[in-house]
C-alpha atoms as a PDB file:
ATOM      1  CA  UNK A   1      69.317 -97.912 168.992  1.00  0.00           C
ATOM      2  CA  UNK A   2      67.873-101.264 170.045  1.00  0.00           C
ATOM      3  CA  UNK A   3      66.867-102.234 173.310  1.00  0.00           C
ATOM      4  CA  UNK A   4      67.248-105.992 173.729  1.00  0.00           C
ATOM      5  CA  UNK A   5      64.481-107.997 175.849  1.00  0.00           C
ATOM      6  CA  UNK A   6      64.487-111.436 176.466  1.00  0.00           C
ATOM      7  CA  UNK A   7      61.563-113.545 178.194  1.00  0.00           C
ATOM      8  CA  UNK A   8      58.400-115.256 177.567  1.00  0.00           C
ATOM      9  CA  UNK A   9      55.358-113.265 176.504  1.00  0.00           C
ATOM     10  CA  UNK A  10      52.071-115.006 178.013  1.00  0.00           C
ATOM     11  CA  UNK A  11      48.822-114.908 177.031  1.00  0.00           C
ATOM     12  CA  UNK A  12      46.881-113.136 180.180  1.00  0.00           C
ATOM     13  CA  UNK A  13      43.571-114.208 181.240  1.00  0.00           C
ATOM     14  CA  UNK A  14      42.298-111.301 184.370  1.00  0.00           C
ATOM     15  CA  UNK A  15      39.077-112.478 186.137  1.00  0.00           C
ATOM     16  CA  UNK A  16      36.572-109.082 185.740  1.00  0.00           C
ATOM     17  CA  UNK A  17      34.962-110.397 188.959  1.00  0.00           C
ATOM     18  CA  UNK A  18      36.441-110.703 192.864  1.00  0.00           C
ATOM     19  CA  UNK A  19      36.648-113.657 194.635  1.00  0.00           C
ATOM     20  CA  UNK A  20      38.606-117.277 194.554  1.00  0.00           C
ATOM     21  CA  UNK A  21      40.102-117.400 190.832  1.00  0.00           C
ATOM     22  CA  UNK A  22      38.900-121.242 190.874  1.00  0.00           C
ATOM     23  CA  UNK A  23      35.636-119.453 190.644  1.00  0.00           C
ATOM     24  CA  UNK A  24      35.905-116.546 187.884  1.00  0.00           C
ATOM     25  CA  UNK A  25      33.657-116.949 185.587  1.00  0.00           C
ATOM     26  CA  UNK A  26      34.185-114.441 183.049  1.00  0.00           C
ATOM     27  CA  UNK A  27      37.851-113.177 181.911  1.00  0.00           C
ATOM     28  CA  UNK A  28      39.152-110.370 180.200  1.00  0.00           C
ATOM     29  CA  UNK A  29      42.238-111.027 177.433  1.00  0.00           C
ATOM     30  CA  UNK A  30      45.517-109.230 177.216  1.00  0.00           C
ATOM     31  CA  UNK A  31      49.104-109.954 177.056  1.00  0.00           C
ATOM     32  CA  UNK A  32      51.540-110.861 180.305  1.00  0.00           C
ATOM     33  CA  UNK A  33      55.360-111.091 181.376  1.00  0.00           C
ATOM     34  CA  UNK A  34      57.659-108.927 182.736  1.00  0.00           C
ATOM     35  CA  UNK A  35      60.062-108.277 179.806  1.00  0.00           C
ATOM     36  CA  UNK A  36      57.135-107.800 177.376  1.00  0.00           C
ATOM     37  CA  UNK A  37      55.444-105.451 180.209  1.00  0.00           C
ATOM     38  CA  UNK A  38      59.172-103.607 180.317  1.00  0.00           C
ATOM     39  CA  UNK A  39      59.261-103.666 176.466  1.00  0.00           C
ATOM     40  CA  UNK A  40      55.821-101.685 176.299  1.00  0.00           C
ATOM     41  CA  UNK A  41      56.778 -99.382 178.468  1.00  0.00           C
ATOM     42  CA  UNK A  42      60.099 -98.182 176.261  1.00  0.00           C
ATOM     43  CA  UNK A  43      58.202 -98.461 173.701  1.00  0.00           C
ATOM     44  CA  UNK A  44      55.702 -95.816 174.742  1.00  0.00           C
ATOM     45  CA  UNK A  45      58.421 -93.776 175.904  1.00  0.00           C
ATOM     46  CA  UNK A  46      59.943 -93.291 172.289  1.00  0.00           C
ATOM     47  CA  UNK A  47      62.720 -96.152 172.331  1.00  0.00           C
ATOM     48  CA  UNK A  48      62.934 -99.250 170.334  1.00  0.00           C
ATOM     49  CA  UNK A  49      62.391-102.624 172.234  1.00  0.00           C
ATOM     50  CA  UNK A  50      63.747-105.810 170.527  1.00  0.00           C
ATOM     51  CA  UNK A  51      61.974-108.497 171.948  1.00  0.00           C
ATOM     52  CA  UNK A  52      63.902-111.830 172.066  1.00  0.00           C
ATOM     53  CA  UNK A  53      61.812-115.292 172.231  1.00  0.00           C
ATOM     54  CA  UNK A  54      59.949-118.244 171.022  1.00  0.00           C
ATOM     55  CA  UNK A  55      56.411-118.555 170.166  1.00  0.00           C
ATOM     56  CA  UNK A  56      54.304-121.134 169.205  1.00  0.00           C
ATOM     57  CA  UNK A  57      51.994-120.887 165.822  1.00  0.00           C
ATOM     58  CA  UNK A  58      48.519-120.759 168.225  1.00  0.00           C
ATOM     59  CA  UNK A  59      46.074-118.330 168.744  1.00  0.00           C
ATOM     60  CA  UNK A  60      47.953-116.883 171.443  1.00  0.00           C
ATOM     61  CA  UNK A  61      51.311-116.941 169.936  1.00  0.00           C
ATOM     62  CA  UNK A  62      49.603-114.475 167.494  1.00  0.00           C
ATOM     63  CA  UNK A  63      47.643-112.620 169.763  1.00  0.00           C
ATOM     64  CA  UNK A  64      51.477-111.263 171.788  1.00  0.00           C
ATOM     65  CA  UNK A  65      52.709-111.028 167.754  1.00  0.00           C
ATOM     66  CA  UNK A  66      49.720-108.594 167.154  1.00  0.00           C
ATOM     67  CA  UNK A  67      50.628-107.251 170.847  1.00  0.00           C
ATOM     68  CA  UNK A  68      53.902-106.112 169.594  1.00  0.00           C
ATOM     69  CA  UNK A  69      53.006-104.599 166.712  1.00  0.00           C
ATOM     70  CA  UNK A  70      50.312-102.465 167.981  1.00  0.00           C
ATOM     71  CA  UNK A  71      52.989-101.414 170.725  1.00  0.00           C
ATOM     72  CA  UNK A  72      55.630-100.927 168.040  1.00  0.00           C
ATOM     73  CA  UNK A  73      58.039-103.337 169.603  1.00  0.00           C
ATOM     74  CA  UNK A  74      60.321-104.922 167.308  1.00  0.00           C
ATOM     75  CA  UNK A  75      59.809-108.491 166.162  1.00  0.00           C
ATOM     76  CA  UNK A  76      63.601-109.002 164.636  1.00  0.00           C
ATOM     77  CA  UNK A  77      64.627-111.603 167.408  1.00  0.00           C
ATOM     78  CA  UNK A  78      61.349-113.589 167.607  1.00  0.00           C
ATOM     79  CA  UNK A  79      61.889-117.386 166.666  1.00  0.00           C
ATOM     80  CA  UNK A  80      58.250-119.319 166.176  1.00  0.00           C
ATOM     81  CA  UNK A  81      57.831-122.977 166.876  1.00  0.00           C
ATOM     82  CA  UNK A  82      55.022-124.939 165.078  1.00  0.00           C
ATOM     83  CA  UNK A  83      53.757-127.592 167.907  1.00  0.00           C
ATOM     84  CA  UNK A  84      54.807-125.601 170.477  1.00  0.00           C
ATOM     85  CA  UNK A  85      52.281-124.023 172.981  1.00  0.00           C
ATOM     86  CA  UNK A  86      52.724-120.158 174.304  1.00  0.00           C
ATOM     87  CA  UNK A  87      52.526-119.849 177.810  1.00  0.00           C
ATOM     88  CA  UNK A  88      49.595-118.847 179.516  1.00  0.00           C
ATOM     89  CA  UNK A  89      49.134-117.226 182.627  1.00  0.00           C
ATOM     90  CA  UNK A  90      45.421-116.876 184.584  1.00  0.00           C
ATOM     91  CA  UNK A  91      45.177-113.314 186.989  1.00  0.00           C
ATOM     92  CA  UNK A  92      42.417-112.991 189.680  1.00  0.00           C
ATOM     93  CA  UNK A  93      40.865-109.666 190.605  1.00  0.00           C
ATOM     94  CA  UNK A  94      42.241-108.475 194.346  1.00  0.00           C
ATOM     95  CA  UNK A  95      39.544-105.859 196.715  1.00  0.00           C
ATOM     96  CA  UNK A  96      43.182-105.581 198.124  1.00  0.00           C
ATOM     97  CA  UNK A  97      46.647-106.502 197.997  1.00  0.00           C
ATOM     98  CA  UNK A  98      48.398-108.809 195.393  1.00  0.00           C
ATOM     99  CA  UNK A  99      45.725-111.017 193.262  1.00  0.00           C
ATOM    100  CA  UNK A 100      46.362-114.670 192.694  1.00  0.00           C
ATOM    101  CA  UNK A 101      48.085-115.957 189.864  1.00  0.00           C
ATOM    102  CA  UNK A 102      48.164-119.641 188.294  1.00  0.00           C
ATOM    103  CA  UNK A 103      50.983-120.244 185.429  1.00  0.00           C
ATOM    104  CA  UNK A 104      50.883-122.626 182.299  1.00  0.00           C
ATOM    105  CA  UNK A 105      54.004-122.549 180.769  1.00  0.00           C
ATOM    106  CA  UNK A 106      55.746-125.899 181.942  1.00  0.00           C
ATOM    107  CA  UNK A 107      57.038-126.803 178.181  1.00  0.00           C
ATOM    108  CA  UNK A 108      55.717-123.882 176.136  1.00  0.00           C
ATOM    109  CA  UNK A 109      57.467-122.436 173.202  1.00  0.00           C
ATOM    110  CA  UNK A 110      59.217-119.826 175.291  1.00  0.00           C
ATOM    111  CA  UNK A 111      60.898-122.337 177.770  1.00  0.00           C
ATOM    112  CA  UNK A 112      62.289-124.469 174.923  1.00  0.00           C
ATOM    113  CA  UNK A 113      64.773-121.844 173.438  1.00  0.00           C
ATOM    114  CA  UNK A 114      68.291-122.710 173.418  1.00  0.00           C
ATOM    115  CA  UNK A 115      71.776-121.152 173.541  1.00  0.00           C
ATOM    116  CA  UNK A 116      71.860-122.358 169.519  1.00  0.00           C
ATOM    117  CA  UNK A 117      68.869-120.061 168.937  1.00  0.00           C
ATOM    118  CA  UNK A 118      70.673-116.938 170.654  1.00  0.00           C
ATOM    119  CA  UNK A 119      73.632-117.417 168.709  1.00  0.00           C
ATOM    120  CA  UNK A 120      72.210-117.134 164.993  1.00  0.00           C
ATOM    121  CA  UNK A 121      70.534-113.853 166.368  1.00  0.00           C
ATOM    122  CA  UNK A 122      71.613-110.678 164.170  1.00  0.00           C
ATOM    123  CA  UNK A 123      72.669-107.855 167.285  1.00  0.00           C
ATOM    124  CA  UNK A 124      73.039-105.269 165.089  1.00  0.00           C
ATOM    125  CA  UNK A 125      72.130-102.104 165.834  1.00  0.00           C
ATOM    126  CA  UNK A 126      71.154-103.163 169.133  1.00  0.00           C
ATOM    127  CA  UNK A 127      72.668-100.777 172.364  1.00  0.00           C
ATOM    128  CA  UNK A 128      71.672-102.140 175.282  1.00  0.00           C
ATOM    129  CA  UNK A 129      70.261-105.346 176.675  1.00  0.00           C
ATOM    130  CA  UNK A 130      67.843-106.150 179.958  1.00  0.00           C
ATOM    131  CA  UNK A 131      67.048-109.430 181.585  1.00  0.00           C
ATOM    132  CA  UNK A 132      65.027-110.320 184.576  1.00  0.00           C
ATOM    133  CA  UNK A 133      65.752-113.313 186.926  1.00  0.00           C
ATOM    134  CA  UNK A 134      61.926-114.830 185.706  1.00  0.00           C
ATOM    135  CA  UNK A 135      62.970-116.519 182.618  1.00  0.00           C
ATOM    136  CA  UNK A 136      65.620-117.988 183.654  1.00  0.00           C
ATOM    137  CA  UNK A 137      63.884-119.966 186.533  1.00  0.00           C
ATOM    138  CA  UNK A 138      61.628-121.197 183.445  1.00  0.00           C
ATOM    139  CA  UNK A 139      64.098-124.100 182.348  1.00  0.00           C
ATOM    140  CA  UNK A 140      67.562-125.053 182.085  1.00  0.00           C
ATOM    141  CA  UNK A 141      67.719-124.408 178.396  1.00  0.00           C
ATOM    142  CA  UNK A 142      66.232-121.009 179.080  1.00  0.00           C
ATOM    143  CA  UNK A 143      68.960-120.237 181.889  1.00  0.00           C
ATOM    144  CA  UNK A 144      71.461-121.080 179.328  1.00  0.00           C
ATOM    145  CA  UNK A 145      70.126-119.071 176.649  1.00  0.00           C
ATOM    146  CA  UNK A 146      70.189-115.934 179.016  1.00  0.00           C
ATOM    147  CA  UNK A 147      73.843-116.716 180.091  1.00  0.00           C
ATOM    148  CA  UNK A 148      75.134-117.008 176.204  1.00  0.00           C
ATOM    149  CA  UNK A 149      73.158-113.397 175.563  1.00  0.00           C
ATOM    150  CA  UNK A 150      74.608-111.631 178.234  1.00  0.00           C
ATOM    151  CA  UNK A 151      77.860-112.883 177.169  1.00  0.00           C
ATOM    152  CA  UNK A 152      77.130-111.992 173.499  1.00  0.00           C
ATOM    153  CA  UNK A 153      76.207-108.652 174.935  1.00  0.00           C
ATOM    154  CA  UNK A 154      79.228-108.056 176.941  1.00  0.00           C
ATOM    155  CA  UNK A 155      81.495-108.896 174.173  1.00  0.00           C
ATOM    156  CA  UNK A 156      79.738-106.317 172.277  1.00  0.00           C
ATOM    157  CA  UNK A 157      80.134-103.934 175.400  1.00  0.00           C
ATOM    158  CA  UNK A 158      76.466-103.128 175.709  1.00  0.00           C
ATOM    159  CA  UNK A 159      75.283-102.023 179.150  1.00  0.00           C
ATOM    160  CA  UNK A 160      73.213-104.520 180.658  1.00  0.00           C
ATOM    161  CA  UNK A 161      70.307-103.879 183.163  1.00  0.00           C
ATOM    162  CA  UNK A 162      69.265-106.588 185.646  1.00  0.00           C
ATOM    163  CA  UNK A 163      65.763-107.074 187.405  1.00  0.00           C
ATOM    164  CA  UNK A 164      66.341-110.132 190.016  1.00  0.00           C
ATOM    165  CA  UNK A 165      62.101-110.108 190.038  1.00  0.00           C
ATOM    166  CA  UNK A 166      62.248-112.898 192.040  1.00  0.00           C
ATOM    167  CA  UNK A 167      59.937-116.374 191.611  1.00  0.00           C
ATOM    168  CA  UNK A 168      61.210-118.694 194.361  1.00  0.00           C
ATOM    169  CA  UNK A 169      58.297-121.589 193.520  1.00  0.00           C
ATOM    170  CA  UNK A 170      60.134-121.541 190.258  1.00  0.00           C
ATOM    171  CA  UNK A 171      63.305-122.429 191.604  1.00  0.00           C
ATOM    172  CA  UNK A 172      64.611-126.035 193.418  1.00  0.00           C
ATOM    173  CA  UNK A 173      65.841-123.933 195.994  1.00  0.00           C
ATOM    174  CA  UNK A 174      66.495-120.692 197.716  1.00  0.00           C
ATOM    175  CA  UNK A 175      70.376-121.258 197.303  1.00  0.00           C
ATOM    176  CA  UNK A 176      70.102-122.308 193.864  1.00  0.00           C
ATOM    177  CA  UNK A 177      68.153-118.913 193.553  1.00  0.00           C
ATOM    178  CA  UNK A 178      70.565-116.661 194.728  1.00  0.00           C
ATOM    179  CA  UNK A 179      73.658-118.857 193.212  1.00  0.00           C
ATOM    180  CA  UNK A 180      72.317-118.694 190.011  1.00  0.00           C
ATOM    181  CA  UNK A 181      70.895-114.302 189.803  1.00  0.00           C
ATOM    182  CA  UNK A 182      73.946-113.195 191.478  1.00  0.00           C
ATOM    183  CA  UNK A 183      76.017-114.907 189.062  1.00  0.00           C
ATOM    184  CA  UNK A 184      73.568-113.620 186.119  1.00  0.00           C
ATOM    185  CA  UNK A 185      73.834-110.421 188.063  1.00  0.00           C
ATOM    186  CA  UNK A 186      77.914-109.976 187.393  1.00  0.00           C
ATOM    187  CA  UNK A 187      79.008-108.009 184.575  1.00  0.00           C
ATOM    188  CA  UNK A 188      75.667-105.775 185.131  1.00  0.00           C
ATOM    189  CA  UNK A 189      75.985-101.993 184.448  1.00  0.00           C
ATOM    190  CA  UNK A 190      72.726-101.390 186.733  1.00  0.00           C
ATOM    191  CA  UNK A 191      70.278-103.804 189.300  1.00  0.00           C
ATOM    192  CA  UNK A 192      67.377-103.132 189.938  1.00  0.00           C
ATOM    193  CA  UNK A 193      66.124-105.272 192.949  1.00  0.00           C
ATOM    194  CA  UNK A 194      63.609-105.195 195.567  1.00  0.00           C
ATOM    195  CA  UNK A 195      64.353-104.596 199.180  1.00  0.00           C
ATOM    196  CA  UNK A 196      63.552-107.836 200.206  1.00  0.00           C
ATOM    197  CA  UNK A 197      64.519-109.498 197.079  1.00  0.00           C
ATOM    198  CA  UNK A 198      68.070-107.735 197.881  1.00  0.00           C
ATOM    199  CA  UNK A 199      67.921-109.217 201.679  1.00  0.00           C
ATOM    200  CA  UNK A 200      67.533-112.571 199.925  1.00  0.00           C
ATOM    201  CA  UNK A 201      70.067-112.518 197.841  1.00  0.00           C
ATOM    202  CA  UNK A 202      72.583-110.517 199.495  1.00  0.00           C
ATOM    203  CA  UNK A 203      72.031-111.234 203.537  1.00  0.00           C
ATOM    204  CA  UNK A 204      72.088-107.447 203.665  1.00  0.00           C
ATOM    205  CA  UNK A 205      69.447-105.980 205.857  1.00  0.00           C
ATOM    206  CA  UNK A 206      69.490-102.224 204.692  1.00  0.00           C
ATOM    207  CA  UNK A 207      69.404-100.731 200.937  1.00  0.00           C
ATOM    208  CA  UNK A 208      73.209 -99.366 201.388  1.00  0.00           C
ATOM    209  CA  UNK A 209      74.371-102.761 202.362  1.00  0.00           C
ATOM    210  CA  UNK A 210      72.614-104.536 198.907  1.00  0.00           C
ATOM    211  CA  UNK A 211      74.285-101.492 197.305  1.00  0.00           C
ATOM    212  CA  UNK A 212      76.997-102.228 198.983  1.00  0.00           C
ATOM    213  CA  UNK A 213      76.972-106.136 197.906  1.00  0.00           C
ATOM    214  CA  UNK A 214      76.303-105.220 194.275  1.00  0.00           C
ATOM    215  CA  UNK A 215      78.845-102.266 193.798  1.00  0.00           C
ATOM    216  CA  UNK A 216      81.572-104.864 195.394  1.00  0.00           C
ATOM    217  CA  UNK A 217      81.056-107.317 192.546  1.00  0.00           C
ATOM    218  CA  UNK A 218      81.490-104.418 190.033  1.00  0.00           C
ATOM    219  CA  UNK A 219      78.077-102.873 189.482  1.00  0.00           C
ATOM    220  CA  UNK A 220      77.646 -99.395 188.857  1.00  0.00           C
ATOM    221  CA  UNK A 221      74.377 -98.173 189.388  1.00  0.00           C
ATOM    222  CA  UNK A 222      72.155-100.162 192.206  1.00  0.00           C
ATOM    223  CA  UNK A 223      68.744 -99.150 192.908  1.00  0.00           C
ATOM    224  CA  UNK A 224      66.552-100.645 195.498  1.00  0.00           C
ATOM    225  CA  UNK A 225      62.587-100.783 195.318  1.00  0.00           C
ATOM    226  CA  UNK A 226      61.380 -99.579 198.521  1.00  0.00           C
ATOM    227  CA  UNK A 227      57.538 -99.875 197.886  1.00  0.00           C
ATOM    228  CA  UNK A 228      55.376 -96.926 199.182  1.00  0.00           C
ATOM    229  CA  UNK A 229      58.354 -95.509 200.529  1.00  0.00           C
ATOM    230  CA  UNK A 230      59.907 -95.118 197.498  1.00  0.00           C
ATOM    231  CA  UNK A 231      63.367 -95.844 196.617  1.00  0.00           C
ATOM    232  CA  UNK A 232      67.320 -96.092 197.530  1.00  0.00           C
ATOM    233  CA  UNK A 233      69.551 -95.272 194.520  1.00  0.00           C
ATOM    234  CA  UNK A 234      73.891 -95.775 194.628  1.00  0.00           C
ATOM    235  CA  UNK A 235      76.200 -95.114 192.113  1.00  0.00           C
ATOM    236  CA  UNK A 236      79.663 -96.990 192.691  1.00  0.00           C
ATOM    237  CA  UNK A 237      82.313 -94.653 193.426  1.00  0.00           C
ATOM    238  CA  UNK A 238      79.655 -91.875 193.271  1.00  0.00           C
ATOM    239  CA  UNK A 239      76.787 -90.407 195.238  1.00  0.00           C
ATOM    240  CA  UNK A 240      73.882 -91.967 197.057  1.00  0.00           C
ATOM    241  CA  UNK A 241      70.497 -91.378 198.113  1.00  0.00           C
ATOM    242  CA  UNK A 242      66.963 -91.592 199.492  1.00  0.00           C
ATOM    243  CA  UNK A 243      64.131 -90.563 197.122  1.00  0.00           C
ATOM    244  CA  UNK A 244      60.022 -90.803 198.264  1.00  0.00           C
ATOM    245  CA  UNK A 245      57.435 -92.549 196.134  1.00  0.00           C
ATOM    246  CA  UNK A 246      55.120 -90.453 194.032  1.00  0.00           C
ATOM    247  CA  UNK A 247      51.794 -90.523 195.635  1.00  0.00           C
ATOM    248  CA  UNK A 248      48.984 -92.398 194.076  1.00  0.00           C
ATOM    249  CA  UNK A 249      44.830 -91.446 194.439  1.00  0.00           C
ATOM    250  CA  UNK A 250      43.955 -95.285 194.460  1.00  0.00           C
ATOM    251  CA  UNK A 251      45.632 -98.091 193.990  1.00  0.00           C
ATOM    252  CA  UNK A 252      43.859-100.921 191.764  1.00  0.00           C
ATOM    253  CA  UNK A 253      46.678-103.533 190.986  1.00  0.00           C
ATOM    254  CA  UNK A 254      50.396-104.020 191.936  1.00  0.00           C
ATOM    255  CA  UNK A 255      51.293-106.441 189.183  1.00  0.00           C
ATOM    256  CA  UNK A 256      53.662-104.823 186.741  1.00  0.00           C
ATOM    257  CA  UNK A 257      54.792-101.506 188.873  1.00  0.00           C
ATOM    258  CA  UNK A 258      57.967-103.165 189.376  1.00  0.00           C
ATOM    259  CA  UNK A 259      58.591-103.505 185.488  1.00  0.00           C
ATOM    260  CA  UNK A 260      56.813 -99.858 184.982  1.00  0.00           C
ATOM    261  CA  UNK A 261      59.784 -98.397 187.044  1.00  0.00           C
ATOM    262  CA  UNK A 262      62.648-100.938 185.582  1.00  0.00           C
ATOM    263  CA  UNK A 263      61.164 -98.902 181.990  1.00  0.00           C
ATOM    264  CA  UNK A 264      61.953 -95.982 183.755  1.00  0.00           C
ATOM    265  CA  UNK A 265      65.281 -96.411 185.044  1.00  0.00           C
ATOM    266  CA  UNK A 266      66.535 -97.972 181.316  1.00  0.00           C
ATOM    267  CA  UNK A 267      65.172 -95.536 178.985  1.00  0.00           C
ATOM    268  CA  UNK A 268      66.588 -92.472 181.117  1.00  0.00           C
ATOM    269  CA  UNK A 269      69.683 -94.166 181.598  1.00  0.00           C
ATOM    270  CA  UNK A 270      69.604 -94.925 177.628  1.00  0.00           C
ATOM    271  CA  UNK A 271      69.016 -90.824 176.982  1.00  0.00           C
ATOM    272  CA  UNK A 272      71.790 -90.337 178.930  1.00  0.00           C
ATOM    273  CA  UNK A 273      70.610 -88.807 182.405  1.00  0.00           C
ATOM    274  CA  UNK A 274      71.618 -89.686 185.848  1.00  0.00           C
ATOM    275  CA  UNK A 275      70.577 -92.448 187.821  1.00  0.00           C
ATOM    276  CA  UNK A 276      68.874 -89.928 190.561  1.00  0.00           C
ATOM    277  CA  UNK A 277      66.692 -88.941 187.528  1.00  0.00           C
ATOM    278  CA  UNK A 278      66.047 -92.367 186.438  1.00  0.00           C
ATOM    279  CA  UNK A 279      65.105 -93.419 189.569  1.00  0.00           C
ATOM    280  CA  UNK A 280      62.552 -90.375 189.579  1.00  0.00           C
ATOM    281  CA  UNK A 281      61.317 -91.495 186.177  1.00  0.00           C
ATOM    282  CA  UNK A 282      60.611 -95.186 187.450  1.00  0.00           C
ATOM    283  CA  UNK A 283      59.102 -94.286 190.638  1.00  0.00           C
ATOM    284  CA  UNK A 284      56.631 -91.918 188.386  1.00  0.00           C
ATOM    285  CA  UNK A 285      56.166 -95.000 185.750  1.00  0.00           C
ATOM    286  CA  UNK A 286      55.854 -97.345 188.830  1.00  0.00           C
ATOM    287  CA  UNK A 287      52.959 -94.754 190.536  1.00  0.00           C
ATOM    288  CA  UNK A 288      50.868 -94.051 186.943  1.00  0.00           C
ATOM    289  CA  UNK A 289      51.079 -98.179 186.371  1.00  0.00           C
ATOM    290  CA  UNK A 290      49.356 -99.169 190.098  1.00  0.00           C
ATOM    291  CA  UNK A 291      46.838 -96.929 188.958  1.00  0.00           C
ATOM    292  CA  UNK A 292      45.596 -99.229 186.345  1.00  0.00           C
ATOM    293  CA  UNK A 293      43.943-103.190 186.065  1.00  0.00           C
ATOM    294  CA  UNK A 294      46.171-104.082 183.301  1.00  0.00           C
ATOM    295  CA  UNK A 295      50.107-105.727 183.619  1.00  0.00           C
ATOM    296  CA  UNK A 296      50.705-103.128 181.197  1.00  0.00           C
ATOM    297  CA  UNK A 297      47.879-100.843 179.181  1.00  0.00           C
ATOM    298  CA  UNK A 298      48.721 -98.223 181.886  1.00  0.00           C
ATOM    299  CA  UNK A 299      52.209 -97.891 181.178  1.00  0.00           C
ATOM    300  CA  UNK A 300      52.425 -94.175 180.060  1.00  0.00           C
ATOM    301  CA  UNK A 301      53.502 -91.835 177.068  1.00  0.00           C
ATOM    302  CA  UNK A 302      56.406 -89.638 177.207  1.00  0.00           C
ATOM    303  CA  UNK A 303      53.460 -86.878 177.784  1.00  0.00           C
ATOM    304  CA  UNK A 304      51.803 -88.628 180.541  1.00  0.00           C
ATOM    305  CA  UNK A 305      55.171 -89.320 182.277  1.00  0.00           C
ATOM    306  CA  UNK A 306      55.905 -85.224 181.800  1.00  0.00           C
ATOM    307  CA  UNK A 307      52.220 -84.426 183.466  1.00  0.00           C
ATOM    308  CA  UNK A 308      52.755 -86.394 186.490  1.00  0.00           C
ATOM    309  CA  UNK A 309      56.129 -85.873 186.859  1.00  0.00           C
ATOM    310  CA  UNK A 310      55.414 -82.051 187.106  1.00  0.00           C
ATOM    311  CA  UNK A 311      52.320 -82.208 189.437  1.00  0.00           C
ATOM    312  CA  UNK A 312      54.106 -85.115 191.991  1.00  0.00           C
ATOM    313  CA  UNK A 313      51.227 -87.491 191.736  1.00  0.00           C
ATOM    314  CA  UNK A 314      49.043 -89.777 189.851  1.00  0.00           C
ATOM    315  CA  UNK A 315      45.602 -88.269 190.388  1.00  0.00           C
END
């Protein structure tokens, strides 16, 4: 069974030196965005991503083709766009906290795909389906494209998972924001949002009023990122509940923990386990990935994920 992504792969550029990224000097190469970050991450775990998006024939475009395959993530639903540029995306290198990131994907490959494209794509075989509320902010023709494959995938009743991963300076507005993911967000099987991403789009204070919010517009399983103090998962109609994060030796960089843990939560939910233990998988993806300099390379194997989730920590 098929996992279907959709997004924009970048081409990542990570300053190997601290400081102002106007003044890196020397950068390491590797591969960004959430989806593709999300797609690594089932792929390591055993499942079969189907990544869904448009390239241009450049250096980088091939460099996130050769990405894939090394990662074993299926190519099936990539479109390629001669003249088109892939997006880029430049990462500097934090002592502490979140390091700064400049974008370059204003009219790259990606942000050019259209509902058209979406609906010549071949679904077989394909079970389940996860967006994030980045790619839509992208364009319009990208928003559109996301709306007509959810509502290919709800005609073909796949569960759909939702990550609002917010990007407010690539929106007009706050209210177009939250107009626009909590209408993406309905006909979601699970969401997956922040705490403060849910206060922003729900005007809920607390993680059982965003669960609340969510499970009153028909959503079954909600789970709400807590940070370092873990997470708050609700089932509608079922049971609730508190669970702590798994503790982490030394944090080196943020970027891509929340996608780590959305990796979790889908491939447990795709093998069929509860949403308490796919929150406990994501929080242990999310833990191993802080651990690591990469948006990605630290995303674990099944093994990995067994080790830490036995000894309760990422050493």
């Amino acid at each position: 069974m098929k996992i279907i992504l959709l997004g924009e792969p970048m081409g990542l550029f990570m300053a190997q030196e601290p400081g102002p990224l106007s003044q890196a000097r020397q950068f390491s190469a590797s591969i960004a965005g959430a989806e593709y970050n999300v797609a690594v991450g089932l792929s390591r775990l055993g499942h079969v991503p189907a990544y869904c998006t448009r390239l241009g024939q450049d250096p980088m475009g091939q460099r996130v083709l050769d990405g894939m395959s090394q990662n074993h993530i299926d190519k099936s639903l990539v479109m390629t766009a001669p003249g088109e540029p892939t997006g880029l995306m430049l990462k500097g290198m934090a002592l502490s906290g979140d390091p700064d990131i400049a974008y370059y994907r204003q009219g790259s490959a990606a942000s050019r795909i259209t509902p058209q494209d979406i609906e010549q794509l071949d679904l077989s075989g394909c079970g389940r389906l996860h967006v994030t509320g980045v790619f839509p902010a992208v364009s319009a023709s990208a928003l559109a494209a996301v709306r007509r494959l959810v509502q290919r995938a709800q005609d073909l009743q796949l569960p759909i998972s939702f990550d609002p991963n917010l990007r407010p300076q690539l929106w007009p507005s706050e209210e177009e924001m939250v107009r626009t993911l909590n209408s993406l967000a309905e006909g979601a099987e699970t969401i997956l949002p922040g705490i403060n991403e849910g206060k922003t789009l729900t005007g809920q204070d607390t993680p059982e009023g965003v669960a609340a919010y969510y499970h009153g517009m028909g959503i079954t399983n909600v789970v709400v990122k807590l940070g370092g103090q873990g997470s708050f998962w609700s089932v509608r109609g079922g049971g609730s509940g508190y669970a702590p994060a798994v503790k982490v030796e030394k944090v080196v960089d943020t970027v891509g923990a929340g996608d780590g843990f959305a990796a979790g939560v889908i491939s447990a939910l795709a093998e069929g386990l509860s949403l308490p233990e796919a929150n406990r998988r994501g929080l242990a993806i999310g833990a191993i990935q802080v651990s690591h300099k990469s948006d990605n390379e630290g995303l674990p194997t099944r093994e990995r994920l067994e080790e830490v989730l036995a000894a309760g920590r990422v050493d």
